[in-house]
N, C-alpha and C. Protein backbone atom coordinates (compact mmCIF):
# COMPACT_ATOMS: atom_id res chain seq x y z
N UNK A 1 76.45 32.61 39.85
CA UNK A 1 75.60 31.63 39.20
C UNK A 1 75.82 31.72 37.69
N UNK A 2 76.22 30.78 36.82
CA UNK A 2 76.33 30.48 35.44
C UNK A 2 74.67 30.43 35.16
N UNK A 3 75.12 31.32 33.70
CA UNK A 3 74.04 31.77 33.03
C UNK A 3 73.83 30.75 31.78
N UNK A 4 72.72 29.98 31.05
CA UNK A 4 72.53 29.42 30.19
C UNK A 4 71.77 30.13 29.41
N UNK A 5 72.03 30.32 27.80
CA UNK A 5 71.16 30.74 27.03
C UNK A 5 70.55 29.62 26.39
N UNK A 6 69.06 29.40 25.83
CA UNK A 6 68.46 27.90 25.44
C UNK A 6 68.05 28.60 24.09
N UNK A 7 68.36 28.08 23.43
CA UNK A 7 67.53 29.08 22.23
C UNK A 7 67.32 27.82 21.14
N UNK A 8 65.86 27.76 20.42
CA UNK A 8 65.35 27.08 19.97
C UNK A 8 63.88 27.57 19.30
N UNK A 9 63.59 27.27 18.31
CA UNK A 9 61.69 27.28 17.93
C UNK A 9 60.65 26.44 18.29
N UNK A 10 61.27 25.29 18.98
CA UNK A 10 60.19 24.13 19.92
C UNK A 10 59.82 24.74 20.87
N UNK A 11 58.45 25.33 21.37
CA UNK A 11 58.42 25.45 23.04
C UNK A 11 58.91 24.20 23.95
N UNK A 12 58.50 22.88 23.58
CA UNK A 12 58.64 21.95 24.49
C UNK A 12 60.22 21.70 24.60
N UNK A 13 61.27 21.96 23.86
CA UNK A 13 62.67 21.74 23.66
C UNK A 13 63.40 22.90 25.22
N UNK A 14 62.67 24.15 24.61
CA UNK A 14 63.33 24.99 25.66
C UNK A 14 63.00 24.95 26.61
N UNK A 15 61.40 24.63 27.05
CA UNK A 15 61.18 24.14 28.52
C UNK A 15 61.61 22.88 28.92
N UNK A 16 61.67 21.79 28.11
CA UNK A 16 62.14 20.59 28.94
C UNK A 16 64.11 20.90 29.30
N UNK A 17 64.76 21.67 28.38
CA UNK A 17 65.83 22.18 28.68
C UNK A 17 66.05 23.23 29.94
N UNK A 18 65.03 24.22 29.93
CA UNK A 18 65.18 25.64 30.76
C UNK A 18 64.59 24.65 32.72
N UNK A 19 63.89 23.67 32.35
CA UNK A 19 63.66 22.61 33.62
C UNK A 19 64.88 22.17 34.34
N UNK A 20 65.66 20.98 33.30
CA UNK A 20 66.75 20.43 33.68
C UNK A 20 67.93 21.80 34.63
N UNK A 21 67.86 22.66 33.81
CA UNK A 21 68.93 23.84 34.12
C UNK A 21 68.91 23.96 35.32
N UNK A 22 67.72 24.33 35.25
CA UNK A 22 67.39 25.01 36.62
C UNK A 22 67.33 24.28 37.90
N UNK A 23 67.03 23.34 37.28
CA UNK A 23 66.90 22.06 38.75
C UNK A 23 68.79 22.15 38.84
N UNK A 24 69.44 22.27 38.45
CA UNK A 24 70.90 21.63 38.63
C UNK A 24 71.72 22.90 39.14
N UNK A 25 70.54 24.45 39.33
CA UNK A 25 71.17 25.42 39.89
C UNK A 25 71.61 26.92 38.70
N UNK A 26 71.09 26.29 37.75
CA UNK A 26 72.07 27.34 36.48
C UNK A 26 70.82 28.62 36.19
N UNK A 27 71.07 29.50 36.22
CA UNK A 27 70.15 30.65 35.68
C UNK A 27 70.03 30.33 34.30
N UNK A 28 68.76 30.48 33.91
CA UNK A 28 68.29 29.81 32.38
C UNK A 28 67.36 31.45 31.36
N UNK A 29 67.74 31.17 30.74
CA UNK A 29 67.11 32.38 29.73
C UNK A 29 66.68 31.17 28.16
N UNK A 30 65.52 31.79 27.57
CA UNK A 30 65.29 31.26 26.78
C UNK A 30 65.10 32.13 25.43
N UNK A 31 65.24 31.97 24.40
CA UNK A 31 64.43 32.39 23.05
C UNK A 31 64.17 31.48 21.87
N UNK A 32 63.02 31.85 21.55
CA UNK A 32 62.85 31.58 19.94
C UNK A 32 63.29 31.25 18.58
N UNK A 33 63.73 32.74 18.82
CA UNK A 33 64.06 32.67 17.21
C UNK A 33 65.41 33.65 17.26
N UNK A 34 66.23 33.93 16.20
CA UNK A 34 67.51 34.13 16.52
C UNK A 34 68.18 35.43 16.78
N UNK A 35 67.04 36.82 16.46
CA UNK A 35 67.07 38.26 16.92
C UNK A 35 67.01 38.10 18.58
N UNK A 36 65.58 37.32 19.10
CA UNK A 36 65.76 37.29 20.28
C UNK A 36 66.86 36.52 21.39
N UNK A 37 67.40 36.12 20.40
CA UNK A 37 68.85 35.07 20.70
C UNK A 37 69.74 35.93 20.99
N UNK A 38 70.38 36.96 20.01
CA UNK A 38 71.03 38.13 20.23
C UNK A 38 70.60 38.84 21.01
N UNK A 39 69.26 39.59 21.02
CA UNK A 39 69.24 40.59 22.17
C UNK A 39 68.71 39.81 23.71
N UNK A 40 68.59 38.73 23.46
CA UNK A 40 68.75 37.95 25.01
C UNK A 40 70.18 37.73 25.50
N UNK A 41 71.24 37.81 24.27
CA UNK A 41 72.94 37.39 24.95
C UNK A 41 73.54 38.42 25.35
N UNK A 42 73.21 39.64 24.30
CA UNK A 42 73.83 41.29 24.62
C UNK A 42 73.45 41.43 26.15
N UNK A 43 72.08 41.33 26.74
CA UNK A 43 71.17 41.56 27.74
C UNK A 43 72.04 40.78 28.97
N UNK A 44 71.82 39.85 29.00
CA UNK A 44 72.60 38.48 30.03
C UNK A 44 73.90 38.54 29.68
N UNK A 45 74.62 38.55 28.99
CA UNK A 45 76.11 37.88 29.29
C UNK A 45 76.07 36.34 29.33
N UNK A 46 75.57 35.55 28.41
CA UNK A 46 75.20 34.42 28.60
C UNK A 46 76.58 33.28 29.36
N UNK A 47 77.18 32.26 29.75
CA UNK A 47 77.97 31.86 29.91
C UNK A 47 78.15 30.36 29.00
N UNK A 48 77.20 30.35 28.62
CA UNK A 48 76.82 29.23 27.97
C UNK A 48 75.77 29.34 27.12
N UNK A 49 75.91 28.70 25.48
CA UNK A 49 74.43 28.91 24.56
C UNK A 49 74.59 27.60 24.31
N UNK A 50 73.28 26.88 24.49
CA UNK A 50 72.50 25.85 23.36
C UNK A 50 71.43 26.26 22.22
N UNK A 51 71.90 26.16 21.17
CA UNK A 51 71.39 26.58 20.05
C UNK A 51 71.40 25.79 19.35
N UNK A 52 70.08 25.88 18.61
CA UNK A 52 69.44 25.30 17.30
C UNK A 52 69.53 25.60 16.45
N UNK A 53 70.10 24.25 15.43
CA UNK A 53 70.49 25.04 14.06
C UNK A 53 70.07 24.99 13.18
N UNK A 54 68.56 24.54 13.04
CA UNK A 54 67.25 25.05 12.13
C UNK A 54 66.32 25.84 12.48
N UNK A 55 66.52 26.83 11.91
CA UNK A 55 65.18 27.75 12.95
C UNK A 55 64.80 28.55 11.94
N UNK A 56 63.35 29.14 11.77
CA UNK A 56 62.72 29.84 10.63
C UNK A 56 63.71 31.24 10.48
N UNK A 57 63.81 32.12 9.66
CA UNK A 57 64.21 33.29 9.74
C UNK A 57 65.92 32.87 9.53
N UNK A 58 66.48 33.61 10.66
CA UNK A 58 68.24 33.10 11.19
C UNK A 58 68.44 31.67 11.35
N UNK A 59 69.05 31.48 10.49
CA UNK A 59 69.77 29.78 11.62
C UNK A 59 70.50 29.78 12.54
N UNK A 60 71.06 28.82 12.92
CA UNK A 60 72.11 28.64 14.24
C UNK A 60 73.51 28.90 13.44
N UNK A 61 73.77 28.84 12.31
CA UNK A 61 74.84 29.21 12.18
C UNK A 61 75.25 30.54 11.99
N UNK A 62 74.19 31.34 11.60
CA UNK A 62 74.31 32.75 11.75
C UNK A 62 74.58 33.72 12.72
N UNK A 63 73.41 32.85 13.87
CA UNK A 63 73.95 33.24 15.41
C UNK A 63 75.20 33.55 15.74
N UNK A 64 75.21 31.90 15.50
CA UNK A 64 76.40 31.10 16.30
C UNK A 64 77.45 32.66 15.93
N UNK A 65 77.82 32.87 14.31
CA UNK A 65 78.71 33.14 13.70
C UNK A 65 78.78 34.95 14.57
N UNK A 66 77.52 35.54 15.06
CA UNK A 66 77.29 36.93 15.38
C UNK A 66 77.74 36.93 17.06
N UNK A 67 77.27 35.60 17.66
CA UNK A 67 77.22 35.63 18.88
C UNK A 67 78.95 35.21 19.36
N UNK A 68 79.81 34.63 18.33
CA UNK A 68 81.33 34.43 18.57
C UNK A 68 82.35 36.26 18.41
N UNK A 69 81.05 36.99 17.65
CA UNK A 69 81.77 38.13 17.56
C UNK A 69 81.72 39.08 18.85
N UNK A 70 80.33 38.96 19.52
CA UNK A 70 80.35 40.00 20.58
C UNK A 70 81.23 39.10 21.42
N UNK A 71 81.31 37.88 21.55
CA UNK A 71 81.43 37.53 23.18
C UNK A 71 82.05 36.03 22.34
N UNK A 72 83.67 36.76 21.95
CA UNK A 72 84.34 35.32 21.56
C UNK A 72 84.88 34.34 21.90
N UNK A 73 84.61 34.14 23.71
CA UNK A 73 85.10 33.10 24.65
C UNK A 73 83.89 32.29 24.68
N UNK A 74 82.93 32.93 24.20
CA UNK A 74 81.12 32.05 24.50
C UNK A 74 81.33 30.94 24.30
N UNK A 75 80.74 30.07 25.31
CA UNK A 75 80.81 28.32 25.02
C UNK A 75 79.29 28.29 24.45
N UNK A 76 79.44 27.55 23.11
CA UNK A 76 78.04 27.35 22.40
C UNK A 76 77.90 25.49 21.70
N UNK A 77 77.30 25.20 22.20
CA UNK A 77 77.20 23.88 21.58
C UNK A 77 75.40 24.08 20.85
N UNK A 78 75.48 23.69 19.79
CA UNK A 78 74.79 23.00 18.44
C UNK A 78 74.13 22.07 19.03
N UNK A 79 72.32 22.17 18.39
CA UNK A 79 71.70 20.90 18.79
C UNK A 79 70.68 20.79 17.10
N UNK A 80 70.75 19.61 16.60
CA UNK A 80 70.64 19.93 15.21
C UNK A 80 69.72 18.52 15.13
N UNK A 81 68.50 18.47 14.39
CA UNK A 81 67.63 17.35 14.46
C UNK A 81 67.82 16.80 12.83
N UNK A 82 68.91 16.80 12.40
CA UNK A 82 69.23 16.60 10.92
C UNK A 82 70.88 15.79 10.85
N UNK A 83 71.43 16.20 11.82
CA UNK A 83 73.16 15.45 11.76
C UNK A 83 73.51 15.98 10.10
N UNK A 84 73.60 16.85 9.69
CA UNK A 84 74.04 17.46 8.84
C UNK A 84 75.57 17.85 9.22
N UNK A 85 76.35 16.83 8.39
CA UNK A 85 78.02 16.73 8.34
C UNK A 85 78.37 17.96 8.50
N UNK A 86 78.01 18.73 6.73
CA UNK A 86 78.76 19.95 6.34
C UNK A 86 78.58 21.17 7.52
N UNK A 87 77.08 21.39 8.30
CA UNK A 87 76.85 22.28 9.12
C UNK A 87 76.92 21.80 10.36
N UNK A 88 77.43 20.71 10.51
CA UNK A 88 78.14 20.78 11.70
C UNK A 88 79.47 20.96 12.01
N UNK A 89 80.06 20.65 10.92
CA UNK A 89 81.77 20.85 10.43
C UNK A 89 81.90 22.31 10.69
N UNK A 90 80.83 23.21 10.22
CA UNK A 90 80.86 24.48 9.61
C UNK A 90 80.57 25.23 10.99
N UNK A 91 79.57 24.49 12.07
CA UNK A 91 79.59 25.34 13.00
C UNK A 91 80.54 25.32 13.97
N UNK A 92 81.32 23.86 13.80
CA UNK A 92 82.74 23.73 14.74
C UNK A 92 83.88 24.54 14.31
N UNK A 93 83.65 25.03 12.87
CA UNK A 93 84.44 26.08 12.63
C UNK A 93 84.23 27.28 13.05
N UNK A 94 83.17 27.69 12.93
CA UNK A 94 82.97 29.15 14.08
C UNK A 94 82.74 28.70 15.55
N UNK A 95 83.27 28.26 15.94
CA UNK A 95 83.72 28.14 17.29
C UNK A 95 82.72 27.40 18.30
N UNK A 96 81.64 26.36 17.80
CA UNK A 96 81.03 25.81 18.36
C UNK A 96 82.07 24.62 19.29
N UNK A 97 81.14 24.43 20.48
CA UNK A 97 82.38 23.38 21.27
C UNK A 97 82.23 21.91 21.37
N UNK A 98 80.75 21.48 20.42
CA UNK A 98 80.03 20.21 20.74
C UNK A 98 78.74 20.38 19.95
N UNK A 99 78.05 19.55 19.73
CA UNK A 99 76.89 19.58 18.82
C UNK A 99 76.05 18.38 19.37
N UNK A 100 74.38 17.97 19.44
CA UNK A 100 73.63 17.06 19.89
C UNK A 100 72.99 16.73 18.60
N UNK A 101 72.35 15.98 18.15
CA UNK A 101 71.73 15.51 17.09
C UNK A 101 70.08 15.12 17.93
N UNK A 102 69.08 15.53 18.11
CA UNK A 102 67.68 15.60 17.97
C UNK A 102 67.46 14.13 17.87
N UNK A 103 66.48 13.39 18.62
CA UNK A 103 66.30 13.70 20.04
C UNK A 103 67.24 13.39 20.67
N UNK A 104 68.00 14.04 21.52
CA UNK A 104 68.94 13.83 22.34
C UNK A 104 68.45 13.53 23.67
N UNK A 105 69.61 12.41 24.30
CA UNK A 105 69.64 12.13 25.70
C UNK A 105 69.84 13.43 26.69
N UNK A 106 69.10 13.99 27.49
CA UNK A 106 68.39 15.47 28.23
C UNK A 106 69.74 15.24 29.05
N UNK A 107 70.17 14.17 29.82
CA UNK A 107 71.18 13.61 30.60
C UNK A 107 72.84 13.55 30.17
N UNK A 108 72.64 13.29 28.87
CA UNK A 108 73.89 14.05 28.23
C UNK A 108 74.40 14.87 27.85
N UNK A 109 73.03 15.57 27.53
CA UNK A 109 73.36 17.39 27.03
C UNK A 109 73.57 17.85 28.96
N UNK A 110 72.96 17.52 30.07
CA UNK A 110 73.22 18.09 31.04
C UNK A 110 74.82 17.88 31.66
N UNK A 111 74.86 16.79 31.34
CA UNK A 111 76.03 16.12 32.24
C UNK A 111 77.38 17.14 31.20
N UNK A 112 77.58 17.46 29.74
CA UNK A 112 78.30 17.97 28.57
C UNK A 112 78.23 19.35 29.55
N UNK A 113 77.17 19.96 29.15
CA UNK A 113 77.21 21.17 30.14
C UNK A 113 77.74 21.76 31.09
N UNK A 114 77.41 20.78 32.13
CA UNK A 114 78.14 21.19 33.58
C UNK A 114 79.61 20.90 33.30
N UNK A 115 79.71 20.18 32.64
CA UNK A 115 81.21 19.69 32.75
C UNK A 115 81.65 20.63 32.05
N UNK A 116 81.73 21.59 31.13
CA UNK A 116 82.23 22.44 30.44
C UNK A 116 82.55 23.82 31.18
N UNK A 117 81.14 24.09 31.39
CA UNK A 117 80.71 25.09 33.18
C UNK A 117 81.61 24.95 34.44
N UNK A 118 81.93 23.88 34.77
CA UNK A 118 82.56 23.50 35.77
C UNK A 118 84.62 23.14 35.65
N UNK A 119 84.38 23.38 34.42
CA UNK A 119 86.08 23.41 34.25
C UNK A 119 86.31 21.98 33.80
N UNK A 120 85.58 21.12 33.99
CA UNK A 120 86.33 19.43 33.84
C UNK A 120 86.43 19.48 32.60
């Protein structure tokens, strides 16, 4: 079973996300904020991160940038409620694979997912 990490500071973002997952079969883990991001990926082996790239404390690019070091095959796609060019440029440079711009279609971030998960 593919593992999803959801990581975000909305409760309603990671549950309406950690829902979809799970209905479609995927083991779902969630966090907050971006310490618990790390010690939720060390923990799981995530196979997949959706991450947010405004978040109080760490951003998503910091993660992003820590979480490509332990585990540098990690598929991580960016979900960013700002479409900020430069930090999205910046997180496709540390190895992000895709990015969503806020509010996103739940159906496209799922359908992006599996398809990534699934080899297509």
């Amino acid at each position: 079973m593919k593992t999803i990490l959801i990581v975000d500071d909305q409760p309603g973002i990671r549950l309406l996300l950690d829902e979809v997952f799970s209905q479609e079969g995927f083991r779902t883990v969630t966090a907050g904020n971006g310490r618990e991001a790390l010690q939720k990926a060390e923990e799981v082996r995530p196979d997949m991160v959706l991450l947010d790239m405004k978040m109080p404390g760490m951003d998503g690019i910091e993660i992003l940038k820590k979480l490509k070091i332990e585990q540098n095959k990690l598929q991580v796609m960016m979900m960013t409620a700002y479409g900020e060019l430069d930090l999205i440029e910046e997180s496709i440079s540390y190895g992000a694979v895709r990015y969503f711009t806020k509010p996103f279609d739940v159906f496209e971030v799922r359908d992006a997912v599996k398809s990534l998960l699934e080899g297509r």
